[in-house]
PDB file of N, CA and C in Angstrom:
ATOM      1  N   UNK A   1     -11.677   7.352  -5.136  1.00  0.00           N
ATOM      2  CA  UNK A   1     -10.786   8.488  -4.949  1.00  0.00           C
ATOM      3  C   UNK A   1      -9.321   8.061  -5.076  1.00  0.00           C
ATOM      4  N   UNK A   2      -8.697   6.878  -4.546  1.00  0.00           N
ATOM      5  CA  UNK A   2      -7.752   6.636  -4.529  1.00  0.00           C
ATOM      6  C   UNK A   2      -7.374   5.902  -5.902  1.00  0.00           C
ATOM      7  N   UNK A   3      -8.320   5.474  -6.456  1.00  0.00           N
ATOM      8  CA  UNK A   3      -8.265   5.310  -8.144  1.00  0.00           C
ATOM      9  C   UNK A   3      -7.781   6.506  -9.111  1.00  0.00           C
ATOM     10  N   UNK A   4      -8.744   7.594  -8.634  1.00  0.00           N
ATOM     11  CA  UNK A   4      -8.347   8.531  -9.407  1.00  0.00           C
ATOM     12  C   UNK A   4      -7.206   9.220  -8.849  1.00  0.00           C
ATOM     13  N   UNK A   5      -6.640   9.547  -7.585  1.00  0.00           N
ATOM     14  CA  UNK A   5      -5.475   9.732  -7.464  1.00  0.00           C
ATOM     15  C   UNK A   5      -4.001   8.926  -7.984  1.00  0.00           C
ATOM     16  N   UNK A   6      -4.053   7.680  -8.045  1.00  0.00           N
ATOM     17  CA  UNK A   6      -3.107   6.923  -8.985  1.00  0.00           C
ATOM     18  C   UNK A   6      -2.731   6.971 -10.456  1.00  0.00           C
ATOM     19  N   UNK A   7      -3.836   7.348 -10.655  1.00  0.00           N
ATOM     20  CA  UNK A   7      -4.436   7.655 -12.352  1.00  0.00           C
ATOM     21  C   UNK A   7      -3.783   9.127 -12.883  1.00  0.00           C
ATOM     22  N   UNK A   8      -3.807   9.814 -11.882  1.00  0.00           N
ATOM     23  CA  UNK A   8      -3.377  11.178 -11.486  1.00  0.00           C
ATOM     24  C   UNK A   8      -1.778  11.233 -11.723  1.00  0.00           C
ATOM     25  N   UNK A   9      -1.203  10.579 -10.752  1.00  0.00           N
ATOM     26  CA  UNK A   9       0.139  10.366 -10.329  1.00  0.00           C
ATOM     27  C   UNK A   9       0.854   9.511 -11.745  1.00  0.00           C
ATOM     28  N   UNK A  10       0.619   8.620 -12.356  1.00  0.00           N
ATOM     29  CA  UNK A  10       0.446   8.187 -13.296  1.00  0.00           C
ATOM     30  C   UNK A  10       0.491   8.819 -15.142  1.00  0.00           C
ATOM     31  N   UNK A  11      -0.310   9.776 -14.557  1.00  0.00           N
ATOM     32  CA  UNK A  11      -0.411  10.732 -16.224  1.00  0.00           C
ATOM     33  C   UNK A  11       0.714  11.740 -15.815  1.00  0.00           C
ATOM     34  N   UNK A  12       1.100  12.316 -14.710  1.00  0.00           N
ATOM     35  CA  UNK A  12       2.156  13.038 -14.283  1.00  0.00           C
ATOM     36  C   UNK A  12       3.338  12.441 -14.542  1.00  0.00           C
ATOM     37  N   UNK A  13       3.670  11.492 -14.151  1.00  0.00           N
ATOM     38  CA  UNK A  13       4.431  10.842 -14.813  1.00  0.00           C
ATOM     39  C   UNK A  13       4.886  10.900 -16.422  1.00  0.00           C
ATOM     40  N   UNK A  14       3.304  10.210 -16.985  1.00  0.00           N
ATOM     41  CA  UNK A  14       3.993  10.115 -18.230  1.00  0.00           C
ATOM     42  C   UNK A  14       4.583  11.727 -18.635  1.00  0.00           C
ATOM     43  N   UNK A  15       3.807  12.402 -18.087  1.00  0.00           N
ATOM     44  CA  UNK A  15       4.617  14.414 -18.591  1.00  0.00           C
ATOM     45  C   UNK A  15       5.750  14.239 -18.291  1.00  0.00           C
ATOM     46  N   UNK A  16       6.578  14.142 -16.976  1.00  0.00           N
ATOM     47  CA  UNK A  16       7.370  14.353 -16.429  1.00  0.00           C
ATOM     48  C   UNK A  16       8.769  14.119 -17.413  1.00  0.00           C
ATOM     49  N   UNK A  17       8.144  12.132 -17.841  1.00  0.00           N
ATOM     50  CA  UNK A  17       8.854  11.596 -18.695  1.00  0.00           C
ATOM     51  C   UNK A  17       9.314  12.642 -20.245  1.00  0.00           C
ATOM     52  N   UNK A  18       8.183  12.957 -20.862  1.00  0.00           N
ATOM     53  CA  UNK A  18       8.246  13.414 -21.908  1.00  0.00           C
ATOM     54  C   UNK A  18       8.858  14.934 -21.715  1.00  0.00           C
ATOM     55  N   UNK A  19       8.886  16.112 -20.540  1.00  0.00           N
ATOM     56  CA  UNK A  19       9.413  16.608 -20.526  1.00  0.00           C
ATOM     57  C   UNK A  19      11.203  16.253 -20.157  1.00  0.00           C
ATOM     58  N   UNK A  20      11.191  15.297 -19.660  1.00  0.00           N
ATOM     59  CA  UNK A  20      12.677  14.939 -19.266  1.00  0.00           C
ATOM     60  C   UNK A  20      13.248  14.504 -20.721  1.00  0.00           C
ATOM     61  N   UNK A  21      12.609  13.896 -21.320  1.00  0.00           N
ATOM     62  CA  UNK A  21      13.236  13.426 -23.185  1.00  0.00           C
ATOM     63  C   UNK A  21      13.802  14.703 -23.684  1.00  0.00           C
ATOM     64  N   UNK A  22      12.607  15.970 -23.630  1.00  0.00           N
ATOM     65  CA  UNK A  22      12.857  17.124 -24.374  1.00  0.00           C
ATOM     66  C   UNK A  22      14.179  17.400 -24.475  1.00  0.00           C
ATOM     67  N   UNK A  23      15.053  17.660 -23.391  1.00  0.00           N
ATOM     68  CA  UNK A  23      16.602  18.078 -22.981  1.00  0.00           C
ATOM     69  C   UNK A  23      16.854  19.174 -23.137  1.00  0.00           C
ATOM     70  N   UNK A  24      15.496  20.266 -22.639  1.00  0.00           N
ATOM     71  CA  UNK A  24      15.121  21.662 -22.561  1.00  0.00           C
ATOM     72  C   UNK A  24      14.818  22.357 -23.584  1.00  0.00           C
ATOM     73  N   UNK A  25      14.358  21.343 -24.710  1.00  0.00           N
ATOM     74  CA  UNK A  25      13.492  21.978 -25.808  1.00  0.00           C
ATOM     75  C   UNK A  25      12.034  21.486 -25.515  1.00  0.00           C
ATOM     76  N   UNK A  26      11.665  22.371 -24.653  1.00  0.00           N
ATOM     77  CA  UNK A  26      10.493  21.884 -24.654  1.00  0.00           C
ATOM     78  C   UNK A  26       9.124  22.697 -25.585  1.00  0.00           C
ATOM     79  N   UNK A  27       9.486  23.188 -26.290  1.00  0.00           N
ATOM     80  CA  UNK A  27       8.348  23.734 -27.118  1.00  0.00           C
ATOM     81  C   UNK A  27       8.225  22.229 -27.972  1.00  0.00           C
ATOM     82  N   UNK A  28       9.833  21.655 -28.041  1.00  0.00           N
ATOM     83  CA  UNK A  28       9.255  20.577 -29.366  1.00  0.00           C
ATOM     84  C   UNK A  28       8.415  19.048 -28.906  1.00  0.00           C
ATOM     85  N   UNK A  29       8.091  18.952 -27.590  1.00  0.00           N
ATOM     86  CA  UNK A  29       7.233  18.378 -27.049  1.00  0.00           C
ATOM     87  C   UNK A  29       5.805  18.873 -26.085  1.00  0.00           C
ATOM     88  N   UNK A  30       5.232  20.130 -26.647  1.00  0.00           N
ATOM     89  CA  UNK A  30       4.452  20.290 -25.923  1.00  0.00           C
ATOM     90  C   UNK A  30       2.545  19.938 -26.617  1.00  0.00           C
ATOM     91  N   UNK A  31       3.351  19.597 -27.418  1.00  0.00           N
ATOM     92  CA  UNK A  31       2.075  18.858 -28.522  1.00  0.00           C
ATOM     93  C   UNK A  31       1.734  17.033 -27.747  1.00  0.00           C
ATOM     94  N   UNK A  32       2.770  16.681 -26.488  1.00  0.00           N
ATOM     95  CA  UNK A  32       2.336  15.524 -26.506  1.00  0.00           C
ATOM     96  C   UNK A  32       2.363  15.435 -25.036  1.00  0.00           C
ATOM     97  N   UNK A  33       2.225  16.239 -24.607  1.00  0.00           N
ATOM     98  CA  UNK A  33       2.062  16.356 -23.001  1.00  0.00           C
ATOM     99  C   UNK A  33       0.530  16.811 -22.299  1.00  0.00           C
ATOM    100  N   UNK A  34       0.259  16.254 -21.366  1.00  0.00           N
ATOM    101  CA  UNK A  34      -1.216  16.609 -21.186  1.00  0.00           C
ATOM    102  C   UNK A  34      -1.325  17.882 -20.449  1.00  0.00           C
ATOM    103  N   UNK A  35      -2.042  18.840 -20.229  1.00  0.00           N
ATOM    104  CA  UNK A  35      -2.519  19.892 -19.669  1.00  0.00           C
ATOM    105  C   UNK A  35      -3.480  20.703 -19.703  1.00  0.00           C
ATOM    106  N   UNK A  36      -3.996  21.379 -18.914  1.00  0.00           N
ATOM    107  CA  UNK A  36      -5.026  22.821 -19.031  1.00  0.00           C
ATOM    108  C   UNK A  36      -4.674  23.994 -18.417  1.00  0.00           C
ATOM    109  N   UNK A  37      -5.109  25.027 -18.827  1.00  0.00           N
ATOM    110  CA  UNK A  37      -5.069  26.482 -18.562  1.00  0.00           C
ATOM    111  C   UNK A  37      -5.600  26.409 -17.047  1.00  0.00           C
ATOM    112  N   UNK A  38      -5.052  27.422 -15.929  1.00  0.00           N
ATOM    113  CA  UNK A  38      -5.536  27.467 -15.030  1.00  0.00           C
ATOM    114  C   UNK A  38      -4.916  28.693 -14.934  1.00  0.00           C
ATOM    115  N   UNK A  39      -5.964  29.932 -14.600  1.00  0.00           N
ATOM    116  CA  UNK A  39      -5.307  31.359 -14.419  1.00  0.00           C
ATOM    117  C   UNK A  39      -4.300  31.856 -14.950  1.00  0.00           C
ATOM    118  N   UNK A  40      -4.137  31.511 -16.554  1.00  0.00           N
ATOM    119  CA  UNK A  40      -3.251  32.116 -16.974  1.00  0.00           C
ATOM    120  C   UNK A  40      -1.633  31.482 -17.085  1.00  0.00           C
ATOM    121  N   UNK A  41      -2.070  30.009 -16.281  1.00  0.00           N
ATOM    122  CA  UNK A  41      -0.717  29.271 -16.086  1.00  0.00           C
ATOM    123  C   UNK A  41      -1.244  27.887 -16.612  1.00  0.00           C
ATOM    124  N   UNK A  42      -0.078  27.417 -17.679  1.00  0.00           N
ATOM    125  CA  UNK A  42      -0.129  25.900 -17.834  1.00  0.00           C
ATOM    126  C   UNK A  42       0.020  24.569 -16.542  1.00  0.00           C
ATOM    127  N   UNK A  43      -0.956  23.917 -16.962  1.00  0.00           N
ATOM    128  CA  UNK A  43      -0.986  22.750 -15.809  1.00  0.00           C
ATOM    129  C   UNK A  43      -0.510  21.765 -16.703  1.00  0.00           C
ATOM    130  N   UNK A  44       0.571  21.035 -16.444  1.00  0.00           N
ATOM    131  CA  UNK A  44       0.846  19.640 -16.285  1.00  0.00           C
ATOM    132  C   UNK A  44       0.907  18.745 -15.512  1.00  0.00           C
ATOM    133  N   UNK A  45       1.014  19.228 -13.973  1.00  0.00           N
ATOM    134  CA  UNK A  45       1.507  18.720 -12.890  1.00  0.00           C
ATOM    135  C   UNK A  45       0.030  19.014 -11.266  1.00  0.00           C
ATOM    136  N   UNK A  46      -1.095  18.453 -11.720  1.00  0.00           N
ATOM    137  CA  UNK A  46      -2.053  19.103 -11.223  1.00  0.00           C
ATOM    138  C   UNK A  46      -2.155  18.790  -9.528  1.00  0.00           C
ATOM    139  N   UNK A  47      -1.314  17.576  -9.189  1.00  0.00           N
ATOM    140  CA  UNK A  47      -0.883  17.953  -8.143  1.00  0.00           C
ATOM    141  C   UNK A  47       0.428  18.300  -7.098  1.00  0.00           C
ATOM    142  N   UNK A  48       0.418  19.356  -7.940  1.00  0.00           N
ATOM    143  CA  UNK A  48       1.825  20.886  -7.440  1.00  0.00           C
ATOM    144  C   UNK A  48       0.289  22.039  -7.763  1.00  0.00           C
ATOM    145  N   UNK A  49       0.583  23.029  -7.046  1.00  0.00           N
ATOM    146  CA  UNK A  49       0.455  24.183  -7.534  1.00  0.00           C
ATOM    147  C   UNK A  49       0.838  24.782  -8.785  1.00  0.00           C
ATOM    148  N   UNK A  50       0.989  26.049  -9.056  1.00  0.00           N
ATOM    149  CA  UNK A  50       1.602  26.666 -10.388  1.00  0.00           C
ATOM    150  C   UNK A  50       2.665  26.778 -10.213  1.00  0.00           C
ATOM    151  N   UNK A  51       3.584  27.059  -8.709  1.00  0.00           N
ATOM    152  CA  UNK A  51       4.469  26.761  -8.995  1.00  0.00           C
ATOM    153  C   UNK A  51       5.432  26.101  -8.926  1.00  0.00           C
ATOM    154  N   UNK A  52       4.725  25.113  -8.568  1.00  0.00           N
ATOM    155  CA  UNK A  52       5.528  23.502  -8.832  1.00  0.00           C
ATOM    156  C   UNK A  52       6.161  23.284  -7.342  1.00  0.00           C
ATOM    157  N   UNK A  53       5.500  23.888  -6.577  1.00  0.00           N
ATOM    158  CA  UNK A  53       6.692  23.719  -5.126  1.00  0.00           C
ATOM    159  C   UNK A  53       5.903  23.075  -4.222  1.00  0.00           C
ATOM    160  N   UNK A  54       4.322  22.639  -4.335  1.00  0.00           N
ATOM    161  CA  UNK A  54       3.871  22.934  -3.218  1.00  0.00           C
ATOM    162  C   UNK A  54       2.605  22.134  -3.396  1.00  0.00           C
ATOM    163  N   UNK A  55       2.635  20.610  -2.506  1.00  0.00           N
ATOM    164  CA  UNK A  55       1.278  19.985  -2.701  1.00  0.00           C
ATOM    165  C   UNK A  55       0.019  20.408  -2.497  1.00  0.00           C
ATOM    166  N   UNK A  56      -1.118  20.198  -3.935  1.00  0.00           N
ATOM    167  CA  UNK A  56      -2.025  20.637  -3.291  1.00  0.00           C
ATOM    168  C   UNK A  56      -3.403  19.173  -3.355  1.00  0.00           C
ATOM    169  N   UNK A  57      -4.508  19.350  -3.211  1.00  0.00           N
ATOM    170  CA  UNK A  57      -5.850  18.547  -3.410  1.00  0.00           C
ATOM    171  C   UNK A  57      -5.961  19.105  -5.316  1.00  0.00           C
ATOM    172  N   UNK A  58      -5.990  18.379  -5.774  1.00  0.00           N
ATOM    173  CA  UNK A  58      -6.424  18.764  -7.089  1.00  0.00           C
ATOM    174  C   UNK A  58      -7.874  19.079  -7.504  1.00  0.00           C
ATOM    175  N   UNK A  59      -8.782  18.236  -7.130  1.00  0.00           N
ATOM    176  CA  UNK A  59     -10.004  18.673  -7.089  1.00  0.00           C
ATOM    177  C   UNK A  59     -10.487  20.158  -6.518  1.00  0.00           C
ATOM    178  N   UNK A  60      -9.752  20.676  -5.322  1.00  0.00           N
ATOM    179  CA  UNK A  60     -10.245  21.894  -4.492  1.00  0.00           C
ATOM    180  C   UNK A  60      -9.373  22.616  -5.191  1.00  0.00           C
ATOM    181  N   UNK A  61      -8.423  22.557  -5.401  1.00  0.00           N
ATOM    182  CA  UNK A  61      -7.498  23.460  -6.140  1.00  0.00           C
ATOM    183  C   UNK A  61      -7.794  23.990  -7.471  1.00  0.00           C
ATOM    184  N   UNK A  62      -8.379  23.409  -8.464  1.00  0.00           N
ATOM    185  CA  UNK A  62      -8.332  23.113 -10.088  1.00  0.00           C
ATOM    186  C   UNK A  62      -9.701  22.757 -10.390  1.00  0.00           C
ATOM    187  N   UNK A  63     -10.669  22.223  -9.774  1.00  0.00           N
ATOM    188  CA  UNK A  63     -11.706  21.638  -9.986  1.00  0.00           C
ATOM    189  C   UNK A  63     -12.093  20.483 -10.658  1.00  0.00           C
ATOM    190  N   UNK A  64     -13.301  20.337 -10.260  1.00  0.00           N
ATOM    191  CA  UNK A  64     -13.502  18.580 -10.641  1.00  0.00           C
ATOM    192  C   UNK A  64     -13.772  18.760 -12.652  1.00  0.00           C
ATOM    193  N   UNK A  65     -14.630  19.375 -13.242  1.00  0.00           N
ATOM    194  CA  UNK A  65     -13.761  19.391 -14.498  1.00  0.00           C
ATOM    195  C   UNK A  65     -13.034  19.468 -14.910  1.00  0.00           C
ATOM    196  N   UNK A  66     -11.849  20.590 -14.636  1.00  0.00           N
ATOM    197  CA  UNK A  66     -10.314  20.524 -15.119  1.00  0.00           C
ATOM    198  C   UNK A  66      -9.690  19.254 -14.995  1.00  0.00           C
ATOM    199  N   UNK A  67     -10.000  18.730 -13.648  1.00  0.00           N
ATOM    200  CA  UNK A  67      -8.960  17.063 -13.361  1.00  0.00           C
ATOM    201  C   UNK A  67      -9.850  16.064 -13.629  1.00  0.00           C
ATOM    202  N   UNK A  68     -11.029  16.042 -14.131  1.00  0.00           N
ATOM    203  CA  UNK A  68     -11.218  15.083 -14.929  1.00  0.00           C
ATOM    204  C   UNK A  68     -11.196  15.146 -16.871  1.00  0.00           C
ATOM    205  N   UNK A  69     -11.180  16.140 -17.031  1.00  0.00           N
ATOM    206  CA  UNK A  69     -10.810  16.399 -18.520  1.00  0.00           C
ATOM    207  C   UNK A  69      -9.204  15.835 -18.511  1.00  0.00           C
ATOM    208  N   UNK A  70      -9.109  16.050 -17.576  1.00  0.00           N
ATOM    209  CA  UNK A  70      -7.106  16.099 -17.808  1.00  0.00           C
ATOM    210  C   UNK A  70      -6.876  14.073 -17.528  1.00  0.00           C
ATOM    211  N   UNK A  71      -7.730  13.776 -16.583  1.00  0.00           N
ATOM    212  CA  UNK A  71      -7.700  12.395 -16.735  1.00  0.00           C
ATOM    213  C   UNK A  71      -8.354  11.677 -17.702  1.00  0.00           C
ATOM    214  N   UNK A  72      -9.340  12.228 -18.777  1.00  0.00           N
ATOM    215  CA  UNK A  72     -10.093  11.656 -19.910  1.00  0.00           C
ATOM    216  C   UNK A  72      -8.917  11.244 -20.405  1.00  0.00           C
ATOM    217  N   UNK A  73      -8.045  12.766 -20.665  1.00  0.00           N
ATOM    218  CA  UNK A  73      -7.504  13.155 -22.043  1.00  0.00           C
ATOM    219  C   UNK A  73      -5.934  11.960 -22.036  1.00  0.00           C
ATOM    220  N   UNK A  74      -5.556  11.542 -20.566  1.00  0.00           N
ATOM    221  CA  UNK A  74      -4.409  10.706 -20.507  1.00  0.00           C
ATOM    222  C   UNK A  74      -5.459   9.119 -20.769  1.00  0.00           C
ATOM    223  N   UNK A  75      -6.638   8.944 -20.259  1.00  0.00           N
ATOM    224  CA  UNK A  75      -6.810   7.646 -20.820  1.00  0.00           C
ATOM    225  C   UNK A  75      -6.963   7.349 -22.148  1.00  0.00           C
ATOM    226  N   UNK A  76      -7.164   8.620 -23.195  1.00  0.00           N
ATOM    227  CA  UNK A  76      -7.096   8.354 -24.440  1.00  0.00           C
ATOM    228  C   UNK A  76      -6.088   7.954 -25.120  1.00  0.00           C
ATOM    229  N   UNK A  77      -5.029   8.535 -24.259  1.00  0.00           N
ATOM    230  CA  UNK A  77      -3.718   7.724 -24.605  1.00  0.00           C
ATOM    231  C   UNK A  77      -3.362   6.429 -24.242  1.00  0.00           C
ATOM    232  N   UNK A  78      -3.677   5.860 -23.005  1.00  0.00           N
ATOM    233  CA  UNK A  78      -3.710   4.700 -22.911  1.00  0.00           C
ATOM    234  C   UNK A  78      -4.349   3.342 -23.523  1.00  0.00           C
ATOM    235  N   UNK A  79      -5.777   4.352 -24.491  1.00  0.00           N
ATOM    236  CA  UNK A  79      -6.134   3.349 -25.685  1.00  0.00           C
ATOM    237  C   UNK A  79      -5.184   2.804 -26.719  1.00  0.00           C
TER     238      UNK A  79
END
């Protein structure tokens, strides 16, 4: 658990990074940022809520497929 929470914290990061490069163009980096659909709202940040204010459990929140697709999809980058 605490593996995959680092791993977590980690791929957030790398978003964070790549949205901070953008310099509020972010349409022209959203091809390289990780995320999934959750009710209608983009996830990058899976542990915030939607709206970014407010810690949550990612697993109970988002579910255990969403946050592990979302952690596949950052270790593919780390290949």
């Amino acid at each position: 658990m605490q593996n995959e929470k680092d791993l977590l914290k980690k791929a957030v990061n790398y978003n964070q990074n790549i949205l901070n490069e953008a310099a509020g163009d972010i349409d022209s980096v959203l091809h390289k940022i990780i995320y999934f659909d959750y009710k209608s709202h983009t996830i990058w940040n899976p542990l915030k809520d939607e709206s970014l204010r407010y810690d949550v459990d990612p697993t109970d929140k988002y579910g255990e497929d969403k946050i592990k697709s979302f952690l596949d999809n950052y270790k593919k980058l780390e290949e």
